[in-house]
Protein backbone atom coordinates (compact mmCIF):
# COMPACT_ATOMS: atom_id res chain seq x y z
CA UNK A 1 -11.86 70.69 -13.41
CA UNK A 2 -12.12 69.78 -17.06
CA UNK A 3 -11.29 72.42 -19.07
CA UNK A 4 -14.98 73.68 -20.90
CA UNK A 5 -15.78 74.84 -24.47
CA UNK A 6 -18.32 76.17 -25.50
CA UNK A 7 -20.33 73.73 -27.80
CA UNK A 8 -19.86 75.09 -31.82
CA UNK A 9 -23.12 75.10 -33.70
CA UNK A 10 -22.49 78.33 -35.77
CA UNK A 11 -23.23 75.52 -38.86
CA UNK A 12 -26.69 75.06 -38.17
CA UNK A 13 -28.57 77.33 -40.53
CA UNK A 14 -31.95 78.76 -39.25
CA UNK A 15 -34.60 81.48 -38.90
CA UNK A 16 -34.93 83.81 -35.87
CA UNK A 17 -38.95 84.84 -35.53
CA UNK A 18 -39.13 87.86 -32.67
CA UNK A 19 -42.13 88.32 -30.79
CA UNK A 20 -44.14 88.81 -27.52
CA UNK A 21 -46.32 88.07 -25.30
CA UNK A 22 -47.98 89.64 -21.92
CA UNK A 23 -48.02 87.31 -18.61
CA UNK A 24 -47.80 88.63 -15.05
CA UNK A 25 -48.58 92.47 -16.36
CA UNK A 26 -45.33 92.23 -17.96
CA UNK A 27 -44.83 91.93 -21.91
CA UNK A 28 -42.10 89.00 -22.31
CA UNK A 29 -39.77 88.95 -25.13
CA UNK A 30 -39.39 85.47 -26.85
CA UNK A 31 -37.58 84.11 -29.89
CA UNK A 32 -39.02 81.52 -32.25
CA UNK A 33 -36.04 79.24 -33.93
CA UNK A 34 -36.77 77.57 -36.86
CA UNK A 35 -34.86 75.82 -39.80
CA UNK A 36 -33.98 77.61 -42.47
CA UNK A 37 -35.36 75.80 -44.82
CA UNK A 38 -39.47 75.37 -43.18
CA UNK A 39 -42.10 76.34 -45.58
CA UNK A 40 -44.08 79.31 -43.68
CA UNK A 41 -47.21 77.06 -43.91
CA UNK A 42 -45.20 74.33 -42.24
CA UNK A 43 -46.39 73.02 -38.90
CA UNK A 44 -43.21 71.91 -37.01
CA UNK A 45 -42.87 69.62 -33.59
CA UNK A 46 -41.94 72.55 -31.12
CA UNK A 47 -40.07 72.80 -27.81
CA UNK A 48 -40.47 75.54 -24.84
CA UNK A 49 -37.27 76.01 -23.50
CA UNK A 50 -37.28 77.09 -19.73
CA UNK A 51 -33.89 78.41 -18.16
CA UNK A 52 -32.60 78.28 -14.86
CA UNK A 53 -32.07 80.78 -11.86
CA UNK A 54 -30.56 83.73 -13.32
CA UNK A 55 -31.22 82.89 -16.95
CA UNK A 56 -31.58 84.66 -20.39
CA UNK A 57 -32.73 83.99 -23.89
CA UNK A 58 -29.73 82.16 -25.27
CA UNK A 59 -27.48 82.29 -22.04
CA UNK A 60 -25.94 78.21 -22.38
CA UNK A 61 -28.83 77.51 -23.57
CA UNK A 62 -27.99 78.06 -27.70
CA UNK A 63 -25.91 75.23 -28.34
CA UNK A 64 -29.30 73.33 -26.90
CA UNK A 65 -31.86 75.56 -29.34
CA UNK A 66 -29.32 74.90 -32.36
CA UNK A 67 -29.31 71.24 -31.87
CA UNK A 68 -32.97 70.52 -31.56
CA UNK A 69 -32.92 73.22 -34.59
CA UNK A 70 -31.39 71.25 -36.84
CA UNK A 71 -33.02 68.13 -35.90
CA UNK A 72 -36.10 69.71 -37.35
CA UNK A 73 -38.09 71.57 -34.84
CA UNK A 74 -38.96 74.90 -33.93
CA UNK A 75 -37.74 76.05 -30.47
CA UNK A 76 -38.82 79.02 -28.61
CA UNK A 77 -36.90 80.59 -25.61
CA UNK A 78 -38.52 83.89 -23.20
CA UNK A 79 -37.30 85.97 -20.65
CA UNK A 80 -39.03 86.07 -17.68
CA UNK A 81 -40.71 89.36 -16.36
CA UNK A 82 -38.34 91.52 -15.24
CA UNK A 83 -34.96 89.75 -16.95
CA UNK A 84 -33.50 90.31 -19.94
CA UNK A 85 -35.14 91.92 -22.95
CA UNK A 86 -39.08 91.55 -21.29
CA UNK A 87 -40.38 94.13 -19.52
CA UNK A 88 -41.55 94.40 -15.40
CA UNK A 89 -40.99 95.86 -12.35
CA UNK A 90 -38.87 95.52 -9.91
CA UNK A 91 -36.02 94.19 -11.97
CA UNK A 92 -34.49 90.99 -11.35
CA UNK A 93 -37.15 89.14 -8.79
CA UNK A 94 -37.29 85.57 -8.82
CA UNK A 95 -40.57 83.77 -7.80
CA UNK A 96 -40.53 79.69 -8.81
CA UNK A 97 -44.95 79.90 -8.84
CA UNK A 98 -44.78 83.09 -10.80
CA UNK A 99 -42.01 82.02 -13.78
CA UNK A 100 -44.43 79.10 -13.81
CA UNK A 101 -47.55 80.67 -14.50
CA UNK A 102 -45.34 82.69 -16.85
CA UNK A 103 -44.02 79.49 -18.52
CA UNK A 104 -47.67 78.36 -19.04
CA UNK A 105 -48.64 81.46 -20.67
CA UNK A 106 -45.42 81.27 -23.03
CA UNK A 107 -46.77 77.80 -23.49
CA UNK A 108 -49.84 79.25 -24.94
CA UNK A 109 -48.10 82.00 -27.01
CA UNK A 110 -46.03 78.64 -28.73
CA UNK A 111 -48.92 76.57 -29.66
CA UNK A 112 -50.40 79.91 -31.90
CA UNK A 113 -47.47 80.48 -33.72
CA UNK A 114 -48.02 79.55 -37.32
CA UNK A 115 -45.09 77.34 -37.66
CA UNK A 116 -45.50 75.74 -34.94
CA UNK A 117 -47.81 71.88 -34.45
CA UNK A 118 -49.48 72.77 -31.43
CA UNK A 119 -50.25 69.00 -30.56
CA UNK A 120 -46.63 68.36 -30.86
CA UNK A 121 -45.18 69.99 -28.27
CA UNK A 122 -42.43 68.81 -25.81
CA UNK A 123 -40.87 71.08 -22.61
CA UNK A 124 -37.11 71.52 -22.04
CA UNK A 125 -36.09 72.67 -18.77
CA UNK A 126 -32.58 73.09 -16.79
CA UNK A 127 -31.77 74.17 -13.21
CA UNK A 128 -34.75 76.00 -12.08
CA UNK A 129 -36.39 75.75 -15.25
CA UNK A 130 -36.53 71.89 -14.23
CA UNK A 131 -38.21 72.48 -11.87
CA UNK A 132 -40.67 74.61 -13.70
CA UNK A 133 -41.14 71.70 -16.25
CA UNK A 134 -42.05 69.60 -13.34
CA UNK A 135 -45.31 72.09 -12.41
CA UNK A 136 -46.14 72.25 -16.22
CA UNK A 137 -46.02 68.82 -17.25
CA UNK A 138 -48.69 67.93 -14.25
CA UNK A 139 -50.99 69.92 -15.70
CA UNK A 140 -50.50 69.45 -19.51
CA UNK A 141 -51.16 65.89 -20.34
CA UNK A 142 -51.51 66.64 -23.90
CA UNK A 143 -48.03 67.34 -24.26
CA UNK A 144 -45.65 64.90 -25.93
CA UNK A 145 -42.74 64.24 -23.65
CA UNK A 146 -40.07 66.55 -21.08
CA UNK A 147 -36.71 66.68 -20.51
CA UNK A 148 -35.12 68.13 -17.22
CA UNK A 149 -31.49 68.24 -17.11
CA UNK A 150 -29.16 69.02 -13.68
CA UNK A 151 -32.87 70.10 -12.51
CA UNK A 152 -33.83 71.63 -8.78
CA UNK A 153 -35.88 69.25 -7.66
CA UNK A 154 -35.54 70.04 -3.83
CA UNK A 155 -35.21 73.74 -2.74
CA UNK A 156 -34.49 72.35 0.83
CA UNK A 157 -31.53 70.20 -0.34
CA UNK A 158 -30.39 73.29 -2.20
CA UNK A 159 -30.77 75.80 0.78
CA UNK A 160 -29.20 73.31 3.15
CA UNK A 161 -26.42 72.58 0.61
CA UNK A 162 -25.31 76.52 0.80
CA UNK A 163 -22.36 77.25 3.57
CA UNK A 164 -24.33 78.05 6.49
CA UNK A 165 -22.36 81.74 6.96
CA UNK A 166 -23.52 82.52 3.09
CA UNK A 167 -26.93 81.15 4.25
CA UNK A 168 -27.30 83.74 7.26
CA UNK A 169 -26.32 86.78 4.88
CA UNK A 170 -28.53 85.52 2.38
CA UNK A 171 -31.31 85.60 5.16
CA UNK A 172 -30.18 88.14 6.39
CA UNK A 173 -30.59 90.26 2.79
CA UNK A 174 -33.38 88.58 1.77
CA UNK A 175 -35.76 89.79 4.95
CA UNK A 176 -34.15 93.26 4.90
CA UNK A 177 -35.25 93.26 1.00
CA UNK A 178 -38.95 91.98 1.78
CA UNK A 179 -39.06 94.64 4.24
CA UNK A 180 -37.56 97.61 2.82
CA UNK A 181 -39.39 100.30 1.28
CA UNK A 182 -38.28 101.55 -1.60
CA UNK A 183 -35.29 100.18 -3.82
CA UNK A 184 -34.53 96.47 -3.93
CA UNK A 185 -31.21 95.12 -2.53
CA UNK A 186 -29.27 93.17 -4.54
CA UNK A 187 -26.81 90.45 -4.41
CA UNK A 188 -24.60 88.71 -7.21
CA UNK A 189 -26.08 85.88 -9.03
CA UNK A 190 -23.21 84.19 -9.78
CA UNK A 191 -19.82 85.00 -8.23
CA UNK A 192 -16.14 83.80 -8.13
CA UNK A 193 -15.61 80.08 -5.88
CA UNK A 194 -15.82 81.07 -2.38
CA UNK A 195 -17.17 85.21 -2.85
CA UNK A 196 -20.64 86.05 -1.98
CA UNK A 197 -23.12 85.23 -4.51
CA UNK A 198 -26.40 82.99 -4.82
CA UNK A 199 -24.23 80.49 -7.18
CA UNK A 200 -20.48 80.30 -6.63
CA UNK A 201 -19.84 76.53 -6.56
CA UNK A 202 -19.40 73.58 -9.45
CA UNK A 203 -17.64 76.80 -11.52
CA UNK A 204 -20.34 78.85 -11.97
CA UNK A 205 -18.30 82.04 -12.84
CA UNK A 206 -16.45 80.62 -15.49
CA UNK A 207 -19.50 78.80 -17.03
CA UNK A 208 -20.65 82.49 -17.07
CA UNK A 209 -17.81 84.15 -18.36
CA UNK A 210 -18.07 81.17 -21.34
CA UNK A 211 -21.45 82.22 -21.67
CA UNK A 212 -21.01 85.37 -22.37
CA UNK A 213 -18.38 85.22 -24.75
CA UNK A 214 -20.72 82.89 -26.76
CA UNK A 215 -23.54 85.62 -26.68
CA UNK A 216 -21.46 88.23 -28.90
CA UNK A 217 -21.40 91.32 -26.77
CA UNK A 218 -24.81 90.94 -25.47
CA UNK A 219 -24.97 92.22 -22.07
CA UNK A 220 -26.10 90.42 -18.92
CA UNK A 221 -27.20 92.08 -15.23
CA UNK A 222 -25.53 89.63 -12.63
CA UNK A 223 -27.70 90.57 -10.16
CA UNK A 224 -30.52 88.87 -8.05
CA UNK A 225 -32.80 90.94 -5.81
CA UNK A 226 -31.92 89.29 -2.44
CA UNK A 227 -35.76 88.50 -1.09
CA UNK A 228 -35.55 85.77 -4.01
CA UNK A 229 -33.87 83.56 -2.01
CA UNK A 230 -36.73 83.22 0.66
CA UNK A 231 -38.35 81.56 -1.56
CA UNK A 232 -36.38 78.92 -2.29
CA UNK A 233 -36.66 76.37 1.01
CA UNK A 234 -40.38 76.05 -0.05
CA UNK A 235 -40.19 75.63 -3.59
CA UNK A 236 -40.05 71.82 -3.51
CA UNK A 237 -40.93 70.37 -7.50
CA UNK A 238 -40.24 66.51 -6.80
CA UNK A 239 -43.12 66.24 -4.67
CA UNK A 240 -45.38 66.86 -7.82
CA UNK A 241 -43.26 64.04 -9.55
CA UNK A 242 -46.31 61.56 -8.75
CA UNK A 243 -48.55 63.38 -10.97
CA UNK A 244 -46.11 63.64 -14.38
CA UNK A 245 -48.58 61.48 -16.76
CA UNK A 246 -46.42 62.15 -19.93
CA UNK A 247 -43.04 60.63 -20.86
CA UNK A 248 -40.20 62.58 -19.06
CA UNK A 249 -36.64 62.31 -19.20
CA UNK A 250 -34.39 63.58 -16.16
CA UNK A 251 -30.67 63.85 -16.27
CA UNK A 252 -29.10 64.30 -13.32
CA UNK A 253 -25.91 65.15 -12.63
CA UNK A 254 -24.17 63.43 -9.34
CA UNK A 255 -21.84 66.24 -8.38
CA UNK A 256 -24.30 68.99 -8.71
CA UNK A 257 -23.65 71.06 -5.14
CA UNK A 258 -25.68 73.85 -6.56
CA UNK A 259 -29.04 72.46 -7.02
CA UNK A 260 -27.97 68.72 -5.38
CA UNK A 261 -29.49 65.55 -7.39
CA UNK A 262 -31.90 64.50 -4.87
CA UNK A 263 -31.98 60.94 -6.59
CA UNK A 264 -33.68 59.10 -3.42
CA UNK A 265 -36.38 61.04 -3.48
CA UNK A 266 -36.88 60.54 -7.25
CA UNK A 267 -36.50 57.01 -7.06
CA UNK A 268 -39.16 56.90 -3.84
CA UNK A 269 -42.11 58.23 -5.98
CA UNK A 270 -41.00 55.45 -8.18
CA UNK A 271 -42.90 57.26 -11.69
CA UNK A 272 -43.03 54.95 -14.43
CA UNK A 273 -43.62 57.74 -16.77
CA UNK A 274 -39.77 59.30 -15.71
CA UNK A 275 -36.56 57.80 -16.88
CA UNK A 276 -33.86 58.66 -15.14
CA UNK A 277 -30.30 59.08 -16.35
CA UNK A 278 -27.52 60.37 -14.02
CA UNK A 279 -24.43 61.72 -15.44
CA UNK A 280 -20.68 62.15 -13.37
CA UNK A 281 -20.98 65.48 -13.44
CA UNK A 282 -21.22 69.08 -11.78
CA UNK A 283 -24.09 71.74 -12.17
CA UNK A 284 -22.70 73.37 -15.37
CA UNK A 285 -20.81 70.49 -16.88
CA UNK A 286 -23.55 69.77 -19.48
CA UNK A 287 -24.09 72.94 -21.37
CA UNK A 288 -20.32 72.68 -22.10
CA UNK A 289 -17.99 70.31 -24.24
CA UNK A 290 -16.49 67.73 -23.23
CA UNK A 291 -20.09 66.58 -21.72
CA UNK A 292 -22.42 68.09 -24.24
CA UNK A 293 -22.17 65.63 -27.25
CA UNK A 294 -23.65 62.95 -24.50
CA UNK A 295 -26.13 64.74 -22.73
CA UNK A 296 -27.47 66.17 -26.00
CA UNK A 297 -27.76 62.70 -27.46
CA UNK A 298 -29.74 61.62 -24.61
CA UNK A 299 -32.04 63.72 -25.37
CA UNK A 300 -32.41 63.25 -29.03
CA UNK A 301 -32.64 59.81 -28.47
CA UNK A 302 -35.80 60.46 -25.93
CA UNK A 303 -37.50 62.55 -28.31
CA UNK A 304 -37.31 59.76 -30.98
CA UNK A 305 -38.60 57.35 -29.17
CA UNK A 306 -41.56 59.31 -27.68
CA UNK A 307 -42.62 59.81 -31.13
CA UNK A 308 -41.31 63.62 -30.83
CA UNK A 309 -39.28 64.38 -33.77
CA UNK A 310 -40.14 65.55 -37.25
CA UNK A 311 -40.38 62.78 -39.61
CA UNK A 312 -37.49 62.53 -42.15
């Protein structure tokens, strides 16, 4: 495996705007990036970032929010109910059709920010968050333009892609959790190559462990309540492809074993509307150097020509 660093943007110079809003009964913590230098009465081209599986506000996704920071627009990340700094109820509970109904109420709390041009608005989405992305941008037509990277497209693929004596304990877990009274059970979200976890291929614990470095001390609960995974079989985005109206661009990486590139299936609905750009690379290649440079010129280069970035 190449060895991965941590993309260095500690030069871009910007604001940090704290706020929240409530979705799902649960009051969400998000953080408004802009530059430094934006006038407060400044409108600015925005972008919703959605993470992945087990994701936080800034978890590989900073090097991302810094980039498109200092291209000139104003970026907001969330936390899901129940993850990170938002609040909710049983902790740590994945639903796909809940985080997106959360995801389009965080896309309401970005448009009435101040700073923030609420008809120029583009989604950002990786892993899950993809996914998400997918959902949103079939219902938003007004939107400029959105860019999926190593998304999960195909919860099928991905459930059939996990080592069928993993898959049975998942199961297992998962239906004991959905059925148990009282306290959730838990399993790791990401684990070591070959221990029990929902992620343990393409390096996931050492994209983690990078992670974490990167986010200064801040803590992060690797854990997953277990009936999560029942949903994921069903949870099928590319099947809503056919209805994306607005530009997307989806950048998929070939040697993705954790949320598998279904690339046939993209290239069956045949959307004019979605360019497609597949990259040699694993699941967590991309939020890390030496891949990053590329991947994030991609997607500069997208939101040029879709009419997305600030003018300079």
């Amino acid at each position: 495996m190449t060895s991965r660093r941590y993309p260095d943007t500690s030069h871009v110079r910007l604001r940090t705007l704290k706020s929240t809003f409530t979705a799902e009964g649960a009051l969400c913590a998000a953080t408004l990036y802009v530059p430094q230098d934006a006038r407060p009465d400044q409108e600015l081209p925005a972008i919703l970032m959605l993470g992945g599986w087990g994701s936080i506000q800034r978890a590989m996704t900073s090097s991302f929010t810094h980039s498109f920071v200092e291209a000139g627009f104003a970026v907001m990340e969330f936390d899901y109910p129940g993850w990170g700094d938002s609040g909710g109820f049983p902790r740590q509970g994945i639903n796909p059709w809940r985080r997106t109904r959360v995801a389009d109420t965080a896309l309401a709390h970005l448009k009435s920010q101040p700073m923030v041009a609420a008809h120029q608005i583009t989604l950002w989405g990786t892993s899950f968050g993809g996914g998400h992305v997918v959902d949103l941008a079939t219902q938003h037509p007004e939107l400029k333009g959105a860019i999926i990277q190593v998304p999960m497209l195909d919860g099928l693929a991905a459930t059939f892609a996990t080592p069928p004596g993993r898959l049975l304990k998942m199961t297992c877990l998962g239906t004991l959790d959905q059925l148990k009274p009282g306290a959730r059970i838990y399993m790791p979200t990401l684990a070591r190559q070959g221990e029990f976890g929902t992620m343990d291929r393409d390096g996931a614990w050492e994209a983690m462990e990078i992670a974490l470095d990167a986010l200064k001390g801040r803590g992060y609960d690797n854990r997953v309540a277990a009936k999560s995974v029942l949903t994921m079989p069903f949870y099928r985005p590319w099947l809503r492809l056919k209805d994306v109206k607005i530009p997307m661009l989806m950048i998929g990486a070939t040697g993705d074993t954790v949320a598998p590139f279904v690339s046939d299936k993209v290239r069956r609905v045949g959307n004019p509307h979605v360019q497609v750009i597949e990259i040699d690379a694993n699941h967590f290649d991309p939020y890390f150097d030496p891949l990053f440079p590329a991947v994030l010129a991609h997607q500069l280069k997208f939101l040029r020509r879709n009419g997305c970035c600030p003018v300079t």
